[in-house]
Protein backbone atom coordinates (compact mmCIF):
# COMPACT_ATOMS: atom_id res chain seq x y z
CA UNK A 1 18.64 59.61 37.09
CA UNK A 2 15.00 58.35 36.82
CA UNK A 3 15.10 57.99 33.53
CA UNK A 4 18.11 56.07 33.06
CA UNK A 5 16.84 53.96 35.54
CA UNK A 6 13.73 53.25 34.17
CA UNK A 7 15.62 52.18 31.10
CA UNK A 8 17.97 50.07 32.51
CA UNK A 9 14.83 48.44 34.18
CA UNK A 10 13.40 47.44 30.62
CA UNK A 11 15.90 46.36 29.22
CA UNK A 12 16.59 43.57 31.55
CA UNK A 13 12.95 43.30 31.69
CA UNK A 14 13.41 42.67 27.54
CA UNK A 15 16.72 40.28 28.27
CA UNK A 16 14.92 38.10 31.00
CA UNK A 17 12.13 37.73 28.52
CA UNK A 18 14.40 36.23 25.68
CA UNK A 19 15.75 33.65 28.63
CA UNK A 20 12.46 32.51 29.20
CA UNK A 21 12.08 29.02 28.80
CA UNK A 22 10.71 26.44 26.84
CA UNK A 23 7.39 24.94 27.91
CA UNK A 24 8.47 21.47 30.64
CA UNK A 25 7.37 18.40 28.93
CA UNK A 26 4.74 17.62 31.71
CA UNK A 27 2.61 20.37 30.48
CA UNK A 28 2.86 19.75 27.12
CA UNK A 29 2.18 15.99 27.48
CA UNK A 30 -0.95 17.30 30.23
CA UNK A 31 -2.35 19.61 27.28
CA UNK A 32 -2.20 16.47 24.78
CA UNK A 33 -3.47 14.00 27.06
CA UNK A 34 -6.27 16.45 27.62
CA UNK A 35 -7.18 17.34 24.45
CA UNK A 36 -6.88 13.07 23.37
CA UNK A 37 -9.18 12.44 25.67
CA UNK A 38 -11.65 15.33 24.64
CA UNK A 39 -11.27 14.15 21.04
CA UNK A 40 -10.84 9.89 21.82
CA UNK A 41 -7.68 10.38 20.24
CA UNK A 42 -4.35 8.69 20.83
CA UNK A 43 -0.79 11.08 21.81
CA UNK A 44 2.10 10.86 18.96
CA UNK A 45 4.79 12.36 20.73
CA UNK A 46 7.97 12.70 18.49
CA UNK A 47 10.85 13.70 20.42
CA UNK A 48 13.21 15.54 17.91
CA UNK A 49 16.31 18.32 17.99
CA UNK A 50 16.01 21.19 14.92
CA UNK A 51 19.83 19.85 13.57
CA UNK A 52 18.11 16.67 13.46
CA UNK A 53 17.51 15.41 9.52
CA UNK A 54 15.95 12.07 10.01
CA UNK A 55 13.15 14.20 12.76
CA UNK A 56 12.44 16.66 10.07
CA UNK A 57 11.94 13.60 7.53
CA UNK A 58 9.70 11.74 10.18
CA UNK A 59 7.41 14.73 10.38
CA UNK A 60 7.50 15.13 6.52
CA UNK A 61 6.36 11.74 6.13
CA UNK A 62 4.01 11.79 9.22
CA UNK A 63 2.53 15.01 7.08
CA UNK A 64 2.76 13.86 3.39
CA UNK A 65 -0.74 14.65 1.73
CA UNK A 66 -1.31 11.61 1.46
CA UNK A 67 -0.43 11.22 5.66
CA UNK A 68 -1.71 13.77 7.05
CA UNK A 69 -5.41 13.06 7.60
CA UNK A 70 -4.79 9.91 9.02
CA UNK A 71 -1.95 11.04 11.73
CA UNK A 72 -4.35 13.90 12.84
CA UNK A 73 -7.42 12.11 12.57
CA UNK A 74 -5.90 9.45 15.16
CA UNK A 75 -3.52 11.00 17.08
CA UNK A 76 -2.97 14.30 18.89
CA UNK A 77 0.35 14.96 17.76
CA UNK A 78 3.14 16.93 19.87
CA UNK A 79 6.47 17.66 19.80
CA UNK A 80 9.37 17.53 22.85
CA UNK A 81 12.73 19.26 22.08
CA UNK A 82 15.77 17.33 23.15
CA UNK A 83 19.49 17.24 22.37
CA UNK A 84 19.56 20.16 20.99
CA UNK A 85 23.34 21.54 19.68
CA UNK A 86 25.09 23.70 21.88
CA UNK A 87 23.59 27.11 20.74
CA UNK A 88 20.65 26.13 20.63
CA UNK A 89 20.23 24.54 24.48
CA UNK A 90 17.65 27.13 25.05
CA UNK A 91 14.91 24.93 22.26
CA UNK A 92 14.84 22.16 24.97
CA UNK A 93 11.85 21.35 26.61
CA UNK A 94 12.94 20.95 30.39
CA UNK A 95 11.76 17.84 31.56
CA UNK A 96 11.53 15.85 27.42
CA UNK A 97 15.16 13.80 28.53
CA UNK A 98 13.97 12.45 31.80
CA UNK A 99 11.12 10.67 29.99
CA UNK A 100 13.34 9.65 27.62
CA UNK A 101 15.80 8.11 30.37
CA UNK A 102 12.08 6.91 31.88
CA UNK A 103 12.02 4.71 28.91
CA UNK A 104 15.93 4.03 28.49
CA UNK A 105 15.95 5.69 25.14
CA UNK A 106 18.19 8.79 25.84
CA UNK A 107 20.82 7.34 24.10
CA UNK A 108 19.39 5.90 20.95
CA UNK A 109 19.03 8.53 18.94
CA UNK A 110 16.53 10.85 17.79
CA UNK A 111 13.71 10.67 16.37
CA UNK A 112 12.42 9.46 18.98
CA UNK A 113 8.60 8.30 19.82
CA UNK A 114 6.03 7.56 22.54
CA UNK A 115 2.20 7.02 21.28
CA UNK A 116 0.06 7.16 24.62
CA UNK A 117 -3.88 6.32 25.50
CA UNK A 118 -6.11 9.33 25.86
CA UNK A 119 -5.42 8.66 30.15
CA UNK A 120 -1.61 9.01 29.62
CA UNK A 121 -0.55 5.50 29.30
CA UNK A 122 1.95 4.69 27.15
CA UNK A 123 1.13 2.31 24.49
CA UNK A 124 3.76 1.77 21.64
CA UNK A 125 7.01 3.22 21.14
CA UNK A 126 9.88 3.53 19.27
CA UNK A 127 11.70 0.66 20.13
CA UNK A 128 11.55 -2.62 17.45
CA UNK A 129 11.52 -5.87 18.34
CA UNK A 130 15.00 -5.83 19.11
CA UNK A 131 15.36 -3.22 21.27
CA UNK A 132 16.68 -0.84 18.59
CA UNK A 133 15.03 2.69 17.82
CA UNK A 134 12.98 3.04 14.68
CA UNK A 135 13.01 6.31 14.54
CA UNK A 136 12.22 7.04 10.89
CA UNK A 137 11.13 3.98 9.95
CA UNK A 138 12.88 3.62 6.10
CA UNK A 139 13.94 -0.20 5.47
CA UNK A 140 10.63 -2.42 4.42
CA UNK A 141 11.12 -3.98 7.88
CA UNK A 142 11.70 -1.27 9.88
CA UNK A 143 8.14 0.45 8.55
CA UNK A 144 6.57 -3.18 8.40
CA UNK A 145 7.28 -2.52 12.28
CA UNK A 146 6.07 0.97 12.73
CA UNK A 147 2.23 -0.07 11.05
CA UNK A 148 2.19 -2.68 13.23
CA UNK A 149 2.66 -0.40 16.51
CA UNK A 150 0.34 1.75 14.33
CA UNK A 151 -2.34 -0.74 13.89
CA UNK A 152 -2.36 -1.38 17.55
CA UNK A 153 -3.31 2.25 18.46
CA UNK A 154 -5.64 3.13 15.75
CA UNK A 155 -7.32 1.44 12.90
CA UNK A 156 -4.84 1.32 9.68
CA UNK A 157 -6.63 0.21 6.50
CA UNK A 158 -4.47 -1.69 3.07
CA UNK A 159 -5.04 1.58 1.57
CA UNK A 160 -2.92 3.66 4.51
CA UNK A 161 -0.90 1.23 5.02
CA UNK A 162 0.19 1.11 1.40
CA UNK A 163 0.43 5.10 2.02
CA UNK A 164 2.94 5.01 4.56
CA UNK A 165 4.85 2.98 3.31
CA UNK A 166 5.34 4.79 -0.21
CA UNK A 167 6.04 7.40 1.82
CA UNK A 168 8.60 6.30 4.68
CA UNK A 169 10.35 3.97 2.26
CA UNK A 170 13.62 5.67 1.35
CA UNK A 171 13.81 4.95 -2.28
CA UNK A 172 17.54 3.48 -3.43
CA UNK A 173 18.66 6.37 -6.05
């Protein structure tokens, strides 16, 4: 009898362990905050879903080779989970949709970003001049838009500029 219940024990020990859940978006905006202000960096946070094509093209861009040193020399960059499909609830960082409500944007879509200071204010987002998400930046305008909120939270030179925008400019095939 021991034995079977020592068994039963670990396996709902094992089960509870695959329920645990994802980090809550207060921590993981703490940790970036923390480690911005320990490197006088800016916070990228890119709230994104893993069905979500336009997120995964956002990062690509973000880490393009010719990208990549300039995102991670300015900004500590993290990542929030939301609106996630059905099966795969579980992904979400508890807490990532009540900032998004915080800032009205949980119903513009995703991608979805936040840049904050190195003390946790927020600084730039995701929102264009006319109220409408960016997301991933791909018209002229729309990434004309995102330097611009770049360029106000780190220094952008022609030369990155001219990078980003070869790479967030979808191309017409």
């Amino acid at each position: 009898m021991k034995l079977k219940t020592i068994v039963l024990c670990l396996f709902l020990i094992g089960s509870f362990s695959q329920l645990k859940a994802q980090e809550h978006a207060s921590v993981i905006l703490e940790k970036a905050v923390h480690q911005a202000k320990k490197e006088h960096k800016k916070v990228f946070v890119l709230f994104h879903a893993s069905w979500c094509s336009w997120c995964k093209k956002m990062e690509s861009n973000m880490y393009s080779a010719a990208n990549k040193t300039f995102f991670e020399k300015n900004y500590v960059i993290t990542h929030l989970v939301v609106q996630e499909s059905k099966q795969n609830k579980k992904l979400e960082n508890p807490g990532a949709e009540t900032i998004l409500k915080e800032f009205k944007a949980e119903n513009v879509g995703i991608p979805f970003w936040i840049i904050y200071d190195e003390n946790g204010k927020p600084l730039e987002n995701a929102f264009n001049s006319k109220g409408e998400n960016l997301g991933c930046p791909a018209t002229p305008e729309e990434v004309a838009e995102f330097i611009g909120k770049l360029k106000r939270t780190a220094t952008v030179s022609e030369k990155q500029s001219k990078a980003i925008e070869a790479a967030f400019i979808l191309k017409k095939k």
